[in-house]
Protein backbone atom coordinates (compact mmCIF):
# COMPACT_ATOMS: atom_id res chain seq x y z
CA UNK A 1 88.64 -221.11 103.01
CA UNK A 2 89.73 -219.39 106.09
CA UNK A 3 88.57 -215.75 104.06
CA UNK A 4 85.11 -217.40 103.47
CA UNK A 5 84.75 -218.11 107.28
CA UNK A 6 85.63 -215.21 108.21
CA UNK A 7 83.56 -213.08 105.60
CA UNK A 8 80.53 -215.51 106.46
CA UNK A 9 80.80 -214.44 110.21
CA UNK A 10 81.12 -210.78 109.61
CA UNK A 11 78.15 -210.69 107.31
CA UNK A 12 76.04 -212.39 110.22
CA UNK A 13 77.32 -209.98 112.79
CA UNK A 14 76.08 -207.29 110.37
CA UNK A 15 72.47 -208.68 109.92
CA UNK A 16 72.19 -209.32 113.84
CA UNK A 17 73.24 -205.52 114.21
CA UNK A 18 70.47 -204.22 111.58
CA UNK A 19 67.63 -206.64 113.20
CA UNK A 20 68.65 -205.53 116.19
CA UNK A 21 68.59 -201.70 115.43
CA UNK A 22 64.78 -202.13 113.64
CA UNK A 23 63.62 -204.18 116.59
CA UNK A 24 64.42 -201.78 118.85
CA UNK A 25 62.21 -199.02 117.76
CA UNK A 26 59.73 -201.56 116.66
CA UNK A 27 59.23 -203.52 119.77
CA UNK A 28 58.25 -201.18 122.86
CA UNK A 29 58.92 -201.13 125.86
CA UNK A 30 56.49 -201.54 129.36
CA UNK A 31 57.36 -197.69 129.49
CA UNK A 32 56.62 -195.33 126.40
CA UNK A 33 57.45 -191.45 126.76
CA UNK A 34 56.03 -188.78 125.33
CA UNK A 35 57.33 -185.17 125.32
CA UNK A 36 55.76 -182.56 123.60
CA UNK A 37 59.17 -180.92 123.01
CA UNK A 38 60.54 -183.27 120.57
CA UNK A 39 59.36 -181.56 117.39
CA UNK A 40 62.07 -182.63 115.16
CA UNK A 41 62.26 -186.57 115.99
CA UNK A 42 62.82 -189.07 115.82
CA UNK A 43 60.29 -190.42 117.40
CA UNK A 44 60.35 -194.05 119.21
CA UNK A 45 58.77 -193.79 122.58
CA UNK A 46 62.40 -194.15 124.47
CA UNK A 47 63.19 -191.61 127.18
CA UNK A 48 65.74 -189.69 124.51
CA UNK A 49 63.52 -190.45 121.57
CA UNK A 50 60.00 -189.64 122.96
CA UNK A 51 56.90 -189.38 120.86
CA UNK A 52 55.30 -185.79 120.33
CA UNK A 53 52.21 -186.76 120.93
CA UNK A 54 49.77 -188.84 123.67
CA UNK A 55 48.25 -190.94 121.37
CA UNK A 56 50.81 -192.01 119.74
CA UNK A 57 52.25 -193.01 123.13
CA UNK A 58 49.23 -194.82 123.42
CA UNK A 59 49.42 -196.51 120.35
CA UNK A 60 52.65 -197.94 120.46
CA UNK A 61 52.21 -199.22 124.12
CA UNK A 62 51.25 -202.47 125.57
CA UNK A 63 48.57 -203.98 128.00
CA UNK A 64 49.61 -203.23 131.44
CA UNK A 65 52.59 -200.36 130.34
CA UNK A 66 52.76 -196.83 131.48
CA UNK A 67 52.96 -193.79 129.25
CA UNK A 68 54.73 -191.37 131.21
CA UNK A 69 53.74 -187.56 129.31
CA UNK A 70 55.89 -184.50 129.93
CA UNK A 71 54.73 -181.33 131.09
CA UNK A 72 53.25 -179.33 128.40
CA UNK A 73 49.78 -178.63 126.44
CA UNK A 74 48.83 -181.05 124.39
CA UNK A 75 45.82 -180.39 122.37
CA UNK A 76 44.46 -183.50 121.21
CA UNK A 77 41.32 -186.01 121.82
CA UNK A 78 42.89 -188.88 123.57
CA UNK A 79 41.50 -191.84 123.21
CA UNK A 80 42.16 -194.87 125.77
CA UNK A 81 41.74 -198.39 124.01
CA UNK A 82 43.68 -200.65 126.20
CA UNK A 83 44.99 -201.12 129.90
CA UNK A 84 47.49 -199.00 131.03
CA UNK A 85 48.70 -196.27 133.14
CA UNK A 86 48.54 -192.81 131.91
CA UNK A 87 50.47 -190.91 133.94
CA UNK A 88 51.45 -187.11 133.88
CA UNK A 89 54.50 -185.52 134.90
CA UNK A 90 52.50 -182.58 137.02
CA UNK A 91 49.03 -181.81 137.12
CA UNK A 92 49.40 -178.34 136.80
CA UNK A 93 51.61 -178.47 133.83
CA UNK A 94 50.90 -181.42 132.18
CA UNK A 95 47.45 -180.03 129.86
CA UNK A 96 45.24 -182.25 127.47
CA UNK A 97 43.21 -179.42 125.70
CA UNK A 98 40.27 -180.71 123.38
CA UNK A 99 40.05 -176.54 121.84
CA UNK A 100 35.91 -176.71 122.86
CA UNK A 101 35.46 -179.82 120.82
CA UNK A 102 34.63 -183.46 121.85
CA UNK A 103 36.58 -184.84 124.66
CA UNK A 104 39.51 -184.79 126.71
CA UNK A 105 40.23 -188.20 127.22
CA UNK A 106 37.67 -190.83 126.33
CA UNK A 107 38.12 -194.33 127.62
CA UNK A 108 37.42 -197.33 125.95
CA UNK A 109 38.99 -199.60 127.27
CA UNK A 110 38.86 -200.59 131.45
CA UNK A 111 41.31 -201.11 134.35
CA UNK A 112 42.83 -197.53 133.16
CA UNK A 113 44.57 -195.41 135.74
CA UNK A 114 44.93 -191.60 134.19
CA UNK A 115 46.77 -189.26 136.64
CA UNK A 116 48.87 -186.29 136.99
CA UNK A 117 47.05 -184.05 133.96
CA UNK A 118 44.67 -180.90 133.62
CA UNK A 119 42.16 -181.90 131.21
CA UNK A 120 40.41 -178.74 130.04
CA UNK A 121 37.79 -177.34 127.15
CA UNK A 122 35.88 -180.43 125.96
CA UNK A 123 32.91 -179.72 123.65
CA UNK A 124 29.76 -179.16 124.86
CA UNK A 125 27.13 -181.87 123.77
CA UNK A 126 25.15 -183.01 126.39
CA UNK A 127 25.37 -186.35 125.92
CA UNK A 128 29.31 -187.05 126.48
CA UNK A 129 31.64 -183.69 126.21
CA UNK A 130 33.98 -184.23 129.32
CA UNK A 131 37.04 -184.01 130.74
CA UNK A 132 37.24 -187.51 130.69
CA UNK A 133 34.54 -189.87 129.49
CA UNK A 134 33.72 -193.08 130.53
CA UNK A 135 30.98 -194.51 127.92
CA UNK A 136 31.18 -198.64 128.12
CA UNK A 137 30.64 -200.02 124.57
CA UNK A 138 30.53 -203.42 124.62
CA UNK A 139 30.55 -203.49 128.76
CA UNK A 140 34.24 -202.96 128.77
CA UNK A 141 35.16 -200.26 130.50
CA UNK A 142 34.84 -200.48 134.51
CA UNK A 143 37.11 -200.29 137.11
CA UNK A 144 39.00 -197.43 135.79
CA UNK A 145 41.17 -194.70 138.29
CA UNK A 146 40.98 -191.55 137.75
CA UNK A 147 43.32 -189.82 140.71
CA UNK A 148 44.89 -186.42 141.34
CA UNK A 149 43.87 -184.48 138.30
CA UNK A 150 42.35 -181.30 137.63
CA UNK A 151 39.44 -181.11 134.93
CA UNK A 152 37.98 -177.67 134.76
CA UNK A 153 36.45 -175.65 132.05
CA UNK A 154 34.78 -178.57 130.41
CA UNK A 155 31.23 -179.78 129.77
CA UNK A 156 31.35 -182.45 132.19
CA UNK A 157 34.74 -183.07 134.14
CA UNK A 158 33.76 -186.79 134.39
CA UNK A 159 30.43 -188.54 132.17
CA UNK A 160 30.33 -191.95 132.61
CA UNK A 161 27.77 -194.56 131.19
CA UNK A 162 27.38 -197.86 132.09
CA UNK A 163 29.91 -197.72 134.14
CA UNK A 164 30.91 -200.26 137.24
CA UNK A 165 33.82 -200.24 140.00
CA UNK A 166 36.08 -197.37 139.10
CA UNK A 167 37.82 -195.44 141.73
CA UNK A 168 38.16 -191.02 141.58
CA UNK A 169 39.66 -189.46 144.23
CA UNK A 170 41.87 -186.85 144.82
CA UNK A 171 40.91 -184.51 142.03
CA UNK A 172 40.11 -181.04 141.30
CA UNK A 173 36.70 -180.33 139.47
CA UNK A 174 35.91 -176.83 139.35
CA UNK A 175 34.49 -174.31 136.72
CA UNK A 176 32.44 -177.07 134.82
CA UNK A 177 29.40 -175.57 132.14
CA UNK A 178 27.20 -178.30 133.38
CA UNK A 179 28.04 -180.70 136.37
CA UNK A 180 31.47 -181.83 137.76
CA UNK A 181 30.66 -185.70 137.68
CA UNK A 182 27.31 -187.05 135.92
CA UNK A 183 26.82 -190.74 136.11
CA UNK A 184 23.97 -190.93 133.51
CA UNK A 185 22.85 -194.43 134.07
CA UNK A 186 24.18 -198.04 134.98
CA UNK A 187 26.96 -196.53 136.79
CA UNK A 188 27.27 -198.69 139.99
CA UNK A 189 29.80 -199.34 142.47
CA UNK A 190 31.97 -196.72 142.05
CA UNK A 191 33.80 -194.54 145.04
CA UNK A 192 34.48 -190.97 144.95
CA UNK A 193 36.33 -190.07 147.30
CA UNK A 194 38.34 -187.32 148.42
CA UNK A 195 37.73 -184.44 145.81
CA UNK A 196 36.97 -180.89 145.44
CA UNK A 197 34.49 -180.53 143.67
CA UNK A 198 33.78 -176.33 143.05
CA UNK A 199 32.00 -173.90 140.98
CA UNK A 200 30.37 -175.92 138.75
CA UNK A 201 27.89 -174.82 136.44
CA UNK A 202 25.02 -176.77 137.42
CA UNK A 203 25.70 -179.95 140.01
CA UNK A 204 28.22 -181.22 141.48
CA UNK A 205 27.46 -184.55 141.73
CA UNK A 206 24.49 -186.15 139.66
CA UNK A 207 23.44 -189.46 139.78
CA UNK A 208 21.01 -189.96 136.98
CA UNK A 209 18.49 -193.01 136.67
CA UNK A 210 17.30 -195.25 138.74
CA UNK A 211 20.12 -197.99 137.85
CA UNK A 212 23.11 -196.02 139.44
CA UNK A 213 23.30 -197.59 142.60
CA UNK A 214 25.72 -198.77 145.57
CA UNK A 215 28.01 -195.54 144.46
CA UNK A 216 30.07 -194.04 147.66
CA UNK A 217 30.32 -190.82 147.98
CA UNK A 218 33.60 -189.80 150.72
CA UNK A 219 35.04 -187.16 152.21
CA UNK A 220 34.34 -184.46 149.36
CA UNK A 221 34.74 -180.91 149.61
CA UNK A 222 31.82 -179.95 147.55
CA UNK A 223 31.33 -175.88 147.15
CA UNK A 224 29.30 -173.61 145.25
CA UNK A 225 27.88 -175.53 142.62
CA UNK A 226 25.03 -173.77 141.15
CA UNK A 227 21.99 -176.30 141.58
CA UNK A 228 23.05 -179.32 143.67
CA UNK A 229 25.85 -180.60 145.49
CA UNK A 230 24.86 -183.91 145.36
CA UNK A 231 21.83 -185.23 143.65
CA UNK A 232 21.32 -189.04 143.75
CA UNK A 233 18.63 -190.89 142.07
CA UNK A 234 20.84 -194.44 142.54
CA UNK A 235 19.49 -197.38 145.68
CA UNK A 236 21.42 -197.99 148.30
CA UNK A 237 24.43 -195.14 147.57
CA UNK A 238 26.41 -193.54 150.77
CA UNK A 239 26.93 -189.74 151.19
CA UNK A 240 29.31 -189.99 153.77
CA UNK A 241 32.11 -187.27 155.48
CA UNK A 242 31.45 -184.83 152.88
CA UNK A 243 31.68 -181.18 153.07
CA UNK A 244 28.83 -179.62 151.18
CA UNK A 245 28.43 -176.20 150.71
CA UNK A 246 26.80 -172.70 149.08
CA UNK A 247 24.44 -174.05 146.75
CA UNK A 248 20.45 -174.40 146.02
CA UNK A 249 20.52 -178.29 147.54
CA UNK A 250 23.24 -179.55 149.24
CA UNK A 251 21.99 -182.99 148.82
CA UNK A 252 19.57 -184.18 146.99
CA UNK A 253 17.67 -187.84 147.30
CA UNK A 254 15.43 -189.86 145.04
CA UNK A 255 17.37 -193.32 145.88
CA UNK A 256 15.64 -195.72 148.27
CA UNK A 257 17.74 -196.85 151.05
CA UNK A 258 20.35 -193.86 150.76
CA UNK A 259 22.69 -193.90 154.01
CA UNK A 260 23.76 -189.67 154.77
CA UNK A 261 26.49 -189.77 157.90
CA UNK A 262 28.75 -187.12 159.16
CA UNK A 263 28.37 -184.77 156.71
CA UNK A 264 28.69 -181.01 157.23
CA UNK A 265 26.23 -179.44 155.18
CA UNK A 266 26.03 -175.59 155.09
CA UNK A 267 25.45 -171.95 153.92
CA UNK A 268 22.34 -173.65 151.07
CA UNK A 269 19.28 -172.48 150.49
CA UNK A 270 18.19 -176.09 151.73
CA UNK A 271 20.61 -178.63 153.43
CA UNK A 272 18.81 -181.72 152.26
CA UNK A 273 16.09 -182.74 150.59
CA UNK A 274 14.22 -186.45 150.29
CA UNK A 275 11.80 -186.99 147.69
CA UNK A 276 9.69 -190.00 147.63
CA UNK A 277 12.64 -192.12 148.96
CA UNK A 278 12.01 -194.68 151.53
CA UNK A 279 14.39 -195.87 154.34
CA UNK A 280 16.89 -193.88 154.30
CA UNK A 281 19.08 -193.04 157.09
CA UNK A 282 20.01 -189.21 157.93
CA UNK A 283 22.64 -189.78 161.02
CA UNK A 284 25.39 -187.35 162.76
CA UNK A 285 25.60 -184.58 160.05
CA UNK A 286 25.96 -181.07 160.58
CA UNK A 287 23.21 -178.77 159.84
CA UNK A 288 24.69 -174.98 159.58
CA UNK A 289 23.20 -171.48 158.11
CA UNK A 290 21.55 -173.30 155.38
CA UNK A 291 17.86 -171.38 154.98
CA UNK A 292 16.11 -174.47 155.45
CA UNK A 293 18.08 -177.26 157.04
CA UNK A 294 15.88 -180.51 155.59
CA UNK A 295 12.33 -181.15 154.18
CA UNK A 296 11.21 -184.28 151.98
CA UNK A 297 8.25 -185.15 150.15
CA UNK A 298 6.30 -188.65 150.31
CA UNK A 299 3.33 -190.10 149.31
CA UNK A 300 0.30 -191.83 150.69
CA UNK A 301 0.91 -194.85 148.82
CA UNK A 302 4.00 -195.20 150.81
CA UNK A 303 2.05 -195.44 153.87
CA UNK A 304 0.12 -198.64 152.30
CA UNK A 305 3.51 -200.36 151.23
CA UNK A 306 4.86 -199.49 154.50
CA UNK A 307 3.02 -199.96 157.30
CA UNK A 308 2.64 -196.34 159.74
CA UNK A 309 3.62 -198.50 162.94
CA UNK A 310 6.39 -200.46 161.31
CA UNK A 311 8.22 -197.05 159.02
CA UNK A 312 6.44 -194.31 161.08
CA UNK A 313 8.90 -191.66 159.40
CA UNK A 314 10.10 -193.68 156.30
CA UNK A 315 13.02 -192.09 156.70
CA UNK A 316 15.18 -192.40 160.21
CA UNK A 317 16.81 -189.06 161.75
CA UNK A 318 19.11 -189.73 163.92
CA UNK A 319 21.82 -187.86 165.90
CA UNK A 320 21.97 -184.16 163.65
CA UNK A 321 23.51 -180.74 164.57
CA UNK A 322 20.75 -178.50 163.55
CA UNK A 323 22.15 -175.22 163.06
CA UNK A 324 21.95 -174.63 167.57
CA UNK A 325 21.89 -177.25 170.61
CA UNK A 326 18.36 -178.26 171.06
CA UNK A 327 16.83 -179.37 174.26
CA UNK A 328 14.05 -181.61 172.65
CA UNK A 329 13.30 -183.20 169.35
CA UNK A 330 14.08 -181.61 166.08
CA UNK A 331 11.12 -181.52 163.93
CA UNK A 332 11.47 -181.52 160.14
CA UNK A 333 8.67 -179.84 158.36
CA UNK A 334 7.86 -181.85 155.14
CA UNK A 335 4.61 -182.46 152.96
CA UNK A 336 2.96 -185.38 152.16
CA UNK A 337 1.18 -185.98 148.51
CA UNK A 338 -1.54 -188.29 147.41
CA UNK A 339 0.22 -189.66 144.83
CA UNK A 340 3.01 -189.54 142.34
CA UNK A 341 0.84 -187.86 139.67
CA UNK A 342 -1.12 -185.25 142.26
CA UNK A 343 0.96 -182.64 143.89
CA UNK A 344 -1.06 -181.43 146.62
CA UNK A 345 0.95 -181.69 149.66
CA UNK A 346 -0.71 -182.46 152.94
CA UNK A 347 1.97 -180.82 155.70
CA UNK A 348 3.47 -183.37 157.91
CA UNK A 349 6.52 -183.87 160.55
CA UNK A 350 9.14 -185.89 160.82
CA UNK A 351 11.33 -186.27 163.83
CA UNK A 352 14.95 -186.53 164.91
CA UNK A 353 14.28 -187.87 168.52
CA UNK A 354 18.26 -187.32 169.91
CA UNK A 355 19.64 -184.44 168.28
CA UNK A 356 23.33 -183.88 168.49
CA UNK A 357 24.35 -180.60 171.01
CA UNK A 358 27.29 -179.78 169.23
CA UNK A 359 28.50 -179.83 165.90
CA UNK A 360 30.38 -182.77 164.25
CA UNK A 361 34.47 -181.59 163.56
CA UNK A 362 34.89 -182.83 159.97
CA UNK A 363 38.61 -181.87 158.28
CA UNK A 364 37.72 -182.97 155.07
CA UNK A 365 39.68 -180.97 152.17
CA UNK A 366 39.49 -182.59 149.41
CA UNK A 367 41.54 -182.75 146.18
């Protein structure tokens, strides 16, 4: 009897040991690793046992975990389908190469925060080849963070669709085919904020349609981009504290009710330019050795829906450097159309009544 006890007991001890060796590799933890090193396995997402690659990471990890991703190049297409952190061990290290197809990292899922990588040679279709892509199927995918990355050489660094409430800041965007952030449409709420955004092939910043709107732009270094540094079809968006630089438009405005503050806006073949926008407010930026410092374009029609006395410049000036200390008004030379079909401009003025008589100090690096 006393054998039978004992062999019952030893048998159980054995079975507890094998469930609990299969349930740990099984089961994961809030933490997976992956390490691009471990070519031989095995591979269980542990800190010794790391998976080889990201999505596998991903796959095996919960809502609300972490996957924590060695330095290394990693080419793969990552794709994001539920909340986490991604997190990579060095920015400059850590590399998600798509090898000129499709896209970095493409997220499908929202409340994702991806930082620490270089995400580098996407594809190049128009419509979504990025760094990383934000494209809301099924209106799941907003208030991402994207922080302290570097996405160069791609179509896009960041697309994003249909978009609401995510957060990029602190990242490098440079060297871009097309522009360093695009916003295509329905992207609203959404703060970028200190950036560098360089060298990009054809904008900077675009804000397309007329649905991406309350977006804040913040304290941006943004430098020789080829077209635009900023162009902004969205309502009621801010362009605030930004450093914009060395391209054909430093900012450009389509947006009604688009706030531009203490910017420093230089060295472009025009600082700023407002077309057919109405109340906006252009207040305490710095105007320096662009070619032409501001102009806009309105349209009578404007002048019917907005009474001459009430909007007498549509647009309010206030408190600019332009370019040297002036002892009067600045005037800004703009034209003035019949309509939005007939572009014969009539010349017309508007005014900044108290210009600033020195220049705004802005220490804005970015990224």
């Amino acid at each position: 009897m006393k054998r039978q006890i004992v062999g019952i007991i030893f048998a159980g001890i054995v079975l507890c040991g094998m469930l609990g060796s299969s349930l740990s590799v099984s089961v994961p933890s809030s933490t997976i690793y992956v390490n691009h090193d471990n070519a031989q396995g095995p591979w269980d997402g542990t800190l010794e046992h790391p998976f080889q690659s990201i999505q596998d990471g991903i796959n095996h990890s919960l809502d609300g975990g972490t996957v924590y991703v060695f330095s290394g190049t990693y080419y793969e297409h990552v794709r994001v389908n539920r909340t986490l952190t991604l997190m990579g061990e060095d920015r400059e290290t850590t590399i998600i190469d798509a090898n000129h197809s499709s896209v970095c990292v493409f997220l499908a899922s929202g409340n994702v925060r991806i930082t620490g990588f270089t995400m580098q040679n996407s594809g190049t279709a128009w419509y979504n080849d990025a760094g990383v892509g934000i494209k809301n199927l099924g209106l799941t995918s907003n208030g991402n963070i994207i922080e302290g990355n570097i996405m160069q050489y791609n179509y896009y660094g960041i697309f994003a669709w249909a978009s609401d409430n995510n957060m990029i800041s602190n990242n490098i965007i440079r060297n871009n085919i097309n522009d360093g952030i695009y916003f295509q449409d329905y992207d609203t709420f959404t703060t970028i904020i200190n950036n560098s955004i360089i060298g990009n092939g054809v904008n900077g910043i675009r804000m397309e349609g007329d649905s991406s709107d309350h977006n804040d732009l913040r304290s941006n270094v943004i430098d020789n981009n080829s077209a635009n540094g900023v162009i902004s079809y969205g309502d009621h968006c801010v362009i605030e504290g930004n450093h914009i630089s060395r391209s054909i438009n430093g900012i450009r405005v389509y947006g009604y009710s688009t706030s531009i503050q203490k910017n420093n806006i230089t060295q472009n073949d025009i600082g700023l330019t407002i077309v057919l926008a109405i109340q906006c407010v252009v207040e305490g930026n710095t105007f320096l050795n662009n070619q032409k410092d501001a102009t806009f374009t309105y349209y009578l029609m404007q002048r019917v829906m907005l009474p001459f006395v009430q909007f007498p410049q549509i647009t309010k000036w206030h408190a600019n450097f332009w370019d040297k200390a002036l002892s009067g008004p600045k005037r800004i030379i703009g034209k003035m159309d019949f309509s939005l079909f007939v572009d014969i401009g009539i010349p017309w003025v508007n005014m900044d009544f108290s210009p600033a008589h020195a220049p705004y100090v802005n220490h804005k690096k970015g990224g």
